[in-house]
N, C-alpha and C. Protein backbone atom coordinates (compact mmCIF):
# COMPACT_ATOMS: atom_id res chain seq x y z
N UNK A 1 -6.79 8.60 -1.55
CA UNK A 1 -5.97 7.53 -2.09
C UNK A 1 -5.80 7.79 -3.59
N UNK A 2 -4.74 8.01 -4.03
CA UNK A 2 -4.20 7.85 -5.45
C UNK A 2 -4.08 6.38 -6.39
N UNK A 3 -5.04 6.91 -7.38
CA UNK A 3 -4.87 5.35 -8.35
C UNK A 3 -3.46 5.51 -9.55
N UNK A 4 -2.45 4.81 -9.26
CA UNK A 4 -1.55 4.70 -9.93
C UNK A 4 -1.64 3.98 -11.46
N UNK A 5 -1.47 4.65 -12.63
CA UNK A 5 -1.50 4.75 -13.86
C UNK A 5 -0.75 3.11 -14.52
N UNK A 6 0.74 3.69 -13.88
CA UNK A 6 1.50 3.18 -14.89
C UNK A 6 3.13 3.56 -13.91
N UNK A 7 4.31 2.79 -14.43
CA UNK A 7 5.37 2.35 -13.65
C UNK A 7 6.03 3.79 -13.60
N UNK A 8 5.87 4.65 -14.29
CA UNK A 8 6.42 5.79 -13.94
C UNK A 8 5.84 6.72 -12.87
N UNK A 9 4.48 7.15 -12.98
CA UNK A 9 3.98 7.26 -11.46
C UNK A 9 3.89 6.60 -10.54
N UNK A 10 4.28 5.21 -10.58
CA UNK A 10 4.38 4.37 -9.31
C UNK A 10 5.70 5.15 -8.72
N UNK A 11 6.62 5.06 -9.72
CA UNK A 11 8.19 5.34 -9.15
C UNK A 11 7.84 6.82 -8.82
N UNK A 12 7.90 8.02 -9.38
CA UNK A 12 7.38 8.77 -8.82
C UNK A 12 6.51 9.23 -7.78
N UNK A 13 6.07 8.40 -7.10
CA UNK A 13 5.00 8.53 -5.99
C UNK A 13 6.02 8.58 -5.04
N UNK A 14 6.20 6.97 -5.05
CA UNK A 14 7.01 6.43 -4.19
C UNK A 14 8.37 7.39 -4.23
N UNK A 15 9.24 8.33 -4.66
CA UNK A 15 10.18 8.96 -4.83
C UNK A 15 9.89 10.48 -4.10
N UNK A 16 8.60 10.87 -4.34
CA UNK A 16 8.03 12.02 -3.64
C UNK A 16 7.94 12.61 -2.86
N UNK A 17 6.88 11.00 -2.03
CA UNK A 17 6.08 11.16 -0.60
C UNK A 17 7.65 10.15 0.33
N UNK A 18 7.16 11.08 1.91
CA UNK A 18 8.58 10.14 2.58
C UNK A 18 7.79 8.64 2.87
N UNK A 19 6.79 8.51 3.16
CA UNK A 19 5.99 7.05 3.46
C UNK A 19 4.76 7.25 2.72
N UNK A 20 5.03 5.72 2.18
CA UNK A 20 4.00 4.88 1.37
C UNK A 20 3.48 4.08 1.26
N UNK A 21 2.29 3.68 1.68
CA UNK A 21 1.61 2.07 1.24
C UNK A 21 0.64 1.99 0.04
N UNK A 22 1.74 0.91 -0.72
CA UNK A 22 0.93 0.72 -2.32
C UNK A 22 0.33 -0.45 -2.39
N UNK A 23 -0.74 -0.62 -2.51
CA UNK A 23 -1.47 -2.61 -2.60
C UNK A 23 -1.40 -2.14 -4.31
N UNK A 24 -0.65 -3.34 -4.79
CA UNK A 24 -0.72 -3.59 -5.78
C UNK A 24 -2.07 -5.31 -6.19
N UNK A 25 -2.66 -4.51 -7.09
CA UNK A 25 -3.74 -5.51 -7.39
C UNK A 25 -3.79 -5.83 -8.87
N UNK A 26 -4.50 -6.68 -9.65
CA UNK A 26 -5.09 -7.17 -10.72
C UNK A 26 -6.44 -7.23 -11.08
N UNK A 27 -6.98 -6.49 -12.02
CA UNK A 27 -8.27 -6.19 -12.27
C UNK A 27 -9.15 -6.00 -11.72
N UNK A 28 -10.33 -6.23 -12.13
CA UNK A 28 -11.57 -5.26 -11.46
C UNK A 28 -12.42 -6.37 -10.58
N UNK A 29 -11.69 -6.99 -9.66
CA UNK A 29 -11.78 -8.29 -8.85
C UNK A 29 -12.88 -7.91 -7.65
N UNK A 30 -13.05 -9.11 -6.34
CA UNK A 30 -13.79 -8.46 -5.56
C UNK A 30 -12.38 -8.01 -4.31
N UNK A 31 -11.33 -8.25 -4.83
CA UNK A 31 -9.89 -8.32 -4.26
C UNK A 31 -9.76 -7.10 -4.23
N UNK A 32 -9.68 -6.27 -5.37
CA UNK A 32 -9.39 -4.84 -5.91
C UNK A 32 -10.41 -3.87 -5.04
N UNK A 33 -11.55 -4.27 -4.91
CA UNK A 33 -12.94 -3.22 -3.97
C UNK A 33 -12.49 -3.43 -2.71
N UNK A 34 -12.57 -5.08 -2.23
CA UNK A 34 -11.49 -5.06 -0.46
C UNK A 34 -10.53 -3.76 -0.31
N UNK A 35 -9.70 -4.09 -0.96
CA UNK A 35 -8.05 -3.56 -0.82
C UNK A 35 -8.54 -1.91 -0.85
N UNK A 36 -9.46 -1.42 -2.14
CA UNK A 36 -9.85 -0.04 -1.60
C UNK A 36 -10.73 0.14 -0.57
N UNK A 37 -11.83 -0.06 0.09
CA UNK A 37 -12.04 -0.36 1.70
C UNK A 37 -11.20 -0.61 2.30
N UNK A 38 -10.68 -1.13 2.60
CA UNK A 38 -9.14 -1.41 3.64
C UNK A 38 -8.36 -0.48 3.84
N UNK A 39 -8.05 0.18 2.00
CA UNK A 39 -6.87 1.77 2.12
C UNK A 39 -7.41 2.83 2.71
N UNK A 40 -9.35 2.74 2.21
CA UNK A 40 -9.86 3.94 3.13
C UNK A 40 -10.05 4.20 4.14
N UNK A 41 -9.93 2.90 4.88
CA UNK A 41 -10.31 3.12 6.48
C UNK A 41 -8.78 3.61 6.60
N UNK A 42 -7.71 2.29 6.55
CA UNK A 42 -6.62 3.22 6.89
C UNK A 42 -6.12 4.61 6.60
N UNK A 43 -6.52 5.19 5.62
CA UNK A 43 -6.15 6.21 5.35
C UNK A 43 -6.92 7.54 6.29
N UNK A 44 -8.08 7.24 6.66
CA UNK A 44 -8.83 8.14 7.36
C UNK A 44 -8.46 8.15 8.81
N UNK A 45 -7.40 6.88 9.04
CA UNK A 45 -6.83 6.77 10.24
C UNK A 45 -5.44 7.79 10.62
N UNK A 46 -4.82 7.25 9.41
CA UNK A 46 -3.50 7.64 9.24
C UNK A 46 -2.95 8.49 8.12
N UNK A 47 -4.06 8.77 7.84
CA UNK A 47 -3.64 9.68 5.99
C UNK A 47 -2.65 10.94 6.37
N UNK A 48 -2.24 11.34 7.59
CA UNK A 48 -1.72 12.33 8.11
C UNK A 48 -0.27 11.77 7.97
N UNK A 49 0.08 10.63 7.69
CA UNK A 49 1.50 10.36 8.43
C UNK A 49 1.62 9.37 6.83
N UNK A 50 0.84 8.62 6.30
CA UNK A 50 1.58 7.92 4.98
C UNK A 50 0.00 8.32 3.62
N UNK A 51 0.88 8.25 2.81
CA UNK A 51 0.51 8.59 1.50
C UNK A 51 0.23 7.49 0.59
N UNK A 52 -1.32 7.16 0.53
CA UNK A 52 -2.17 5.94 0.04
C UNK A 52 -2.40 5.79 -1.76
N UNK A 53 -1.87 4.72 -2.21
CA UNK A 53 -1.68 4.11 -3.60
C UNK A 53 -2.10 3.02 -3.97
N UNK A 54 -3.00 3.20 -5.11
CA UNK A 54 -3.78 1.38 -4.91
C UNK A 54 -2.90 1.25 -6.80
N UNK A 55 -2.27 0.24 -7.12
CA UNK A 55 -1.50 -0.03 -8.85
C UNK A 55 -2.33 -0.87 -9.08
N UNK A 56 -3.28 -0.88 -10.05
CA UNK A 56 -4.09 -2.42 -10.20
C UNK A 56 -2.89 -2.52 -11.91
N UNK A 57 -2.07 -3.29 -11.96
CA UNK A 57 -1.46 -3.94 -12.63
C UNK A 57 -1.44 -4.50 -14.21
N UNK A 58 -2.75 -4.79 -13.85
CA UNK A 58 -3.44 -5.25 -14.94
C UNK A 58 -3.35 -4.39 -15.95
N UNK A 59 -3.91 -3.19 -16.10
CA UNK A 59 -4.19 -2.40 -17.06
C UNK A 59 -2.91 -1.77 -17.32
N UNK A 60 -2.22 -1.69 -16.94
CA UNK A 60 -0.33 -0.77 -17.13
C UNK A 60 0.01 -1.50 -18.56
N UNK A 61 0.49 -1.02 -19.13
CA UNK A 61 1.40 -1.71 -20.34
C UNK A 61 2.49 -2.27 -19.59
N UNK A 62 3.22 -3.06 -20.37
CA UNK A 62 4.49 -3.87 -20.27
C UNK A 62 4.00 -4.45 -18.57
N UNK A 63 2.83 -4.90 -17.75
CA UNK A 63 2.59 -5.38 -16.59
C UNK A 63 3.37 -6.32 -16.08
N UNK A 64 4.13 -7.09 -17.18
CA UNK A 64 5.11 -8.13 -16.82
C UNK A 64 6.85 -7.83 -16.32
N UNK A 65 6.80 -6.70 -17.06
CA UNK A 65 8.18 -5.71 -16.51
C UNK A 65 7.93 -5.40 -15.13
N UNK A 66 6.72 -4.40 -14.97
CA UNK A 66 6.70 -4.27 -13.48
C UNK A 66 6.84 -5.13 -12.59
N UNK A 67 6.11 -6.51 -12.47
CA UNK A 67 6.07 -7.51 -11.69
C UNK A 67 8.00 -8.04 -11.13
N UNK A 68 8.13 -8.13 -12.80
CA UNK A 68 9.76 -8.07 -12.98
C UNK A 68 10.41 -7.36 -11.70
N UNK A 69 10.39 -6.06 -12.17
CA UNK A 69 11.31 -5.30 -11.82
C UNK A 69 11.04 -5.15 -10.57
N UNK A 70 9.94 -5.33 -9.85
CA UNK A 70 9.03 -4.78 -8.22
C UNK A 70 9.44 -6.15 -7.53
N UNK A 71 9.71 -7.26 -8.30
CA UNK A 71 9.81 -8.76 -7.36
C UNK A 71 8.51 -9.17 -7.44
N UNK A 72 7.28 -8.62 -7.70
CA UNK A 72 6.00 -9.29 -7.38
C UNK A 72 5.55 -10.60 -8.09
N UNK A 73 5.59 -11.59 -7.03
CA UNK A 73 5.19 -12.95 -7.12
C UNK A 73 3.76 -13.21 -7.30
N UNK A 74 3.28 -12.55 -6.09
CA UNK A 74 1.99 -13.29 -5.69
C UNK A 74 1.10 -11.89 -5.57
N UNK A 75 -0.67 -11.67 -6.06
CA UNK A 75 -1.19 -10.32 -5.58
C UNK A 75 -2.53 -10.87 -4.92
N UNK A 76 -2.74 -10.05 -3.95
CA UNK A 76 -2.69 -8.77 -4.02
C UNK A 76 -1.28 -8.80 -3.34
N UNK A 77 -0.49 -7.69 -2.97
CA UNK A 77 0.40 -7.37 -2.47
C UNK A 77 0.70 -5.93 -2.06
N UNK A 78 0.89 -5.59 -0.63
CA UNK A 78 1.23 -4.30 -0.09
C UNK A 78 2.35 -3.90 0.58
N UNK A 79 2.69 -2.53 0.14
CA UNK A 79 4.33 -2.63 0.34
C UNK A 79 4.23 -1.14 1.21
N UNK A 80 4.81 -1.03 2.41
CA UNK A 80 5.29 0.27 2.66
C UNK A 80 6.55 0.92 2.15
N UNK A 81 6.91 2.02 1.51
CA UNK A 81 7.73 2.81 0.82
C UNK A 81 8.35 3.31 2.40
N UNK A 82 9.28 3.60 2.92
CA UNK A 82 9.67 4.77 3.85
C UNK A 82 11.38 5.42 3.18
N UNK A 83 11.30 6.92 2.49
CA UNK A 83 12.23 7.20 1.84
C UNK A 83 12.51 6.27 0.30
N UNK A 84 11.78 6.02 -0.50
CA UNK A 84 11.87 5.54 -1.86
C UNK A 84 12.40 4.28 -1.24
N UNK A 85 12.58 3.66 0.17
CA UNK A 85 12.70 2.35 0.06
C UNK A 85 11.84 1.11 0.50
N UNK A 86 11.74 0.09 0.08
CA UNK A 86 10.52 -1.11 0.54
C UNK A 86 11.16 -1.58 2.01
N UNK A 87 10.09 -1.42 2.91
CA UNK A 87 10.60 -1.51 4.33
C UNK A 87 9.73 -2.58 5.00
N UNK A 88 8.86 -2.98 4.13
CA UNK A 88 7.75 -3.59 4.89
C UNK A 88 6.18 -3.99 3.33
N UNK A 89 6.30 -5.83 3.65
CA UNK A 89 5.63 -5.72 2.83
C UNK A 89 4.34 -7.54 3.04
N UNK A 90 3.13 -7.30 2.59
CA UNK A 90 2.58 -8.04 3.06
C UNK A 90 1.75 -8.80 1.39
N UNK A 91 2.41 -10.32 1.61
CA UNK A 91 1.37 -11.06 0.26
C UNK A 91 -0.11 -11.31 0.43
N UNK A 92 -0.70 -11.07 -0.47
CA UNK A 92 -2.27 -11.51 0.34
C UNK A 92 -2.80 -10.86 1.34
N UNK A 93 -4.07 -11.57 1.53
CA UNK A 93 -4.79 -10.40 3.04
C UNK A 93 -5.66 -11.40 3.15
N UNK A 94 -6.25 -11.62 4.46
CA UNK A 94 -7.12 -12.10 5.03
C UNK A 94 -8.33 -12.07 4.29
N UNK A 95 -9.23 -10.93 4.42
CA UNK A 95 -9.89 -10.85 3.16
C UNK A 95 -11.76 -10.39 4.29
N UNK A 96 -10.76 -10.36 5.68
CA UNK A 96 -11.57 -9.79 6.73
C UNK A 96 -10.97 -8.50 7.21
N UNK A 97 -12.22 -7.91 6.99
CA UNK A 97 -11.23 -6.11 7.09
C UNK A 97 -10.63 -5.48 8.53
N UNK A 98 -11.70 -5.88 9.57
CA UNK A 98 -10.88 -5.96 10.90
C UNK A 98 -9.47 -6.35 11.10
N UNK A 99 -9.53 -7.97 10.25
CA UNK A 99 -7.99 -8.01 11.01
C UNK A 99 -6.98 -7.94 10.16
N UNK A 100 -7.41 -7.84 8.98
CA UNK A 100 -6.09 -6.28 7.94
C UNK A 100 -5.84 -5.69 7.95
N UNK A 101 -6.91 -4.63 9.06
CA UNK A 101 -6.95 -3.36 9.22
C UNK A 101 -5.44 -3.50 10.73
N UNK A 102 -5.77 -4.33 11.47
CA UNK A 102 -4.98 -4.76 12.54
C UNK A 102 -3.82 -5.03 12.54
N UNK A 103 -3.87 -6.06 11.61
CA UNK A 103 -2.72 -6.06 11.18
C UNK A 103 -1.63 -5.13 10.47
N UNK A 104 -1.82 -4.52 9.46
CA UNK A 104 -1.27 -3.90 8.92
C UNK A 104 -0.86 -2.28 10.05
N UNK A 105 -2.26 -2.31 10.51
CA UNK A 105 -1.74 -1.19 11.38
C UNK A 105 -0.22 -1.04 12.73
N UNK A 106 -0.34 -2.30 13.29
CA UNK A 106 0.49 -2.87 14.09
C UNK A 106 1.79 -3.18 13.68
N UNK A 107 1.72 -3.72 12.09
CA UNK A 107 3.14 -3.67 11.64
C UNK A 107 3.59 -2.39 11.13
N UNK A 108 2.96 -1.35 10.63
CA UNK A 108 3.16 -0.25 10.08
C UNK A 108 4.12 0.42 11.20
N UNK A 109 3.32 0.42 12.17
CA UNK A 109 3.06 1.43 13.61
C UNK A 109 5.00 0.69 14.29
N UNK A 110 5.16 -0.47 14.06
CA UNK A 110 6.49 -1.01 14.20
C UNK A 110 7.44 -0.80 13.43
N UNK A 111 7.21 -0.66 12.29
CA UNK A 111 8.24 -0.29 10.94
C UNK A 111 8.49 0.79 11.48
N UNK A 112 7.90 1.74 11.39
CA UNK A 112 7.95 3.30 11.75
C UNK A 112 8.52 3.87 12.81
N UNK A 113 7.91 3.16 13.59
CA UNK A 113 8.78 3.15 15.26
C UNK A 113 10.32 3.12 15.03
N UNK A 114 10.56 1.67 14.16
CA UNK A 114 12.37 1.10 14.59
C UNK A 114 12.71 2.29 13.40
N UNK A 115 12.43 3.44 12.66
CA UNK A 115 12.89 4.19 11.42
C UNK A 115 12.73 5.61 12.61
N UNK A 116 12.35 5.49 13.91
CA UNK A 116 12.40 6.66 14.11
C UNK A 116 11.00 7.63 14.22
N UNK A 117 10.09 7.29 13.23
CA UNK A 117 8.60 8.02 12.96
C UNK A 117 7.26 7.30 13.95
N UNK A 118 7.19 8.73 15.04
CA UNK A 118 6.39 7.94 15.93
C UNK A 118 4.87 8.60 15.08
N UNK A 119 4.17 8.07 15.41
CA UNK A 119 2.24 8.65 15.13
C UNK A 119 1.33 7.82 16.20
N UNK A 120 0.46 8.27 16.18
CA UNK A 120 -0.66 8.08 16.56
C UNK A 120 -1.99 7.76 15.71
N UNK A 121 -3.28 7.30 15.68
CA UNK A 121 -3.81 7.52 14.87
C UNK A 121 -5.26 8.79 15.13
N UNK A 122 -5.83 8.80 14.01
CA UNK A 122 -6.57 9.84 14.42
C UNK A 122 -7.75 9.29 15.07
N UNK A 123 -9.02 9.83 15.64
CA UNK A 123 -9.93 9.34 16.48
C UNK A 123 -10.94 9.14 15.52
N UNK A 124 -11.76 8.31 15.55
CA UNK A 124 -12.36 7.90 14.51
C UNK A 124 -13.66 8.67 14.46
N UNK A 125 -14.58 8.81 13.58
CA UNK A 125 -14.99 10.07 13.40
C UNK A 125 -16.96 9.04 13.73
């Protein structure tokens, strides 16, 4: 999982990789440690098929532009990228890793589907 700097490697990430899920967060919370547990399981699931980004917000200069310019209302917040575009995006989280993990997987696994991109996940180790 890649820790995103600042709004130019966000855009760049997202411009790069063809699929992306970015949780954008705010400081060094117990929100911010969830959300990285959460990216790692998923990612060890699926790191084969999307390309993992955690923005903690906070620390970026101009943080209020980004929010601006991204739409972000409310955080935490996670967005799938597919082709530099937002296809899929979730406010908040449960804050129970099972059924974030469930969730998110199930909507991912649907986004992807109706775009065409089938996967599987990997077997858990």
């Amino acid at each position: 999982m890649k820790v995103l700097q600042d709004i130019n490697e966000f855009k760049r990430f997202v411009k790069v990789n063809d699929v992306v899920l970015i949780g954008f967060v705010e400081g060094n919370t117990d929100v911010k440690r969830y959300m990285i547990n959460l990216f790692e399981k998923l990612e060890s699931r699926i790191g084969h098929i999307i390309n993992f980004a955690l923005f903690d917000i906070e620390n970026t200069p101009n943080n209020s532009t980004i929010k601006e310019d991204e739409g972000i209302n409310k955080l935490p917040l996670i967005r799938l990228y597919l082709n530099g575009k937002n296809v899929f995006e979730q406010e908040d989280c449960f804050m129970d890793l099972r059924l974030d993990y469930y969730v998110l997987k199930i909507s991912m696994k649907d986004i992807l589907q109706r775009h065409g991109i089938r996967w599987s996940l990997r077997p858990t180790i």
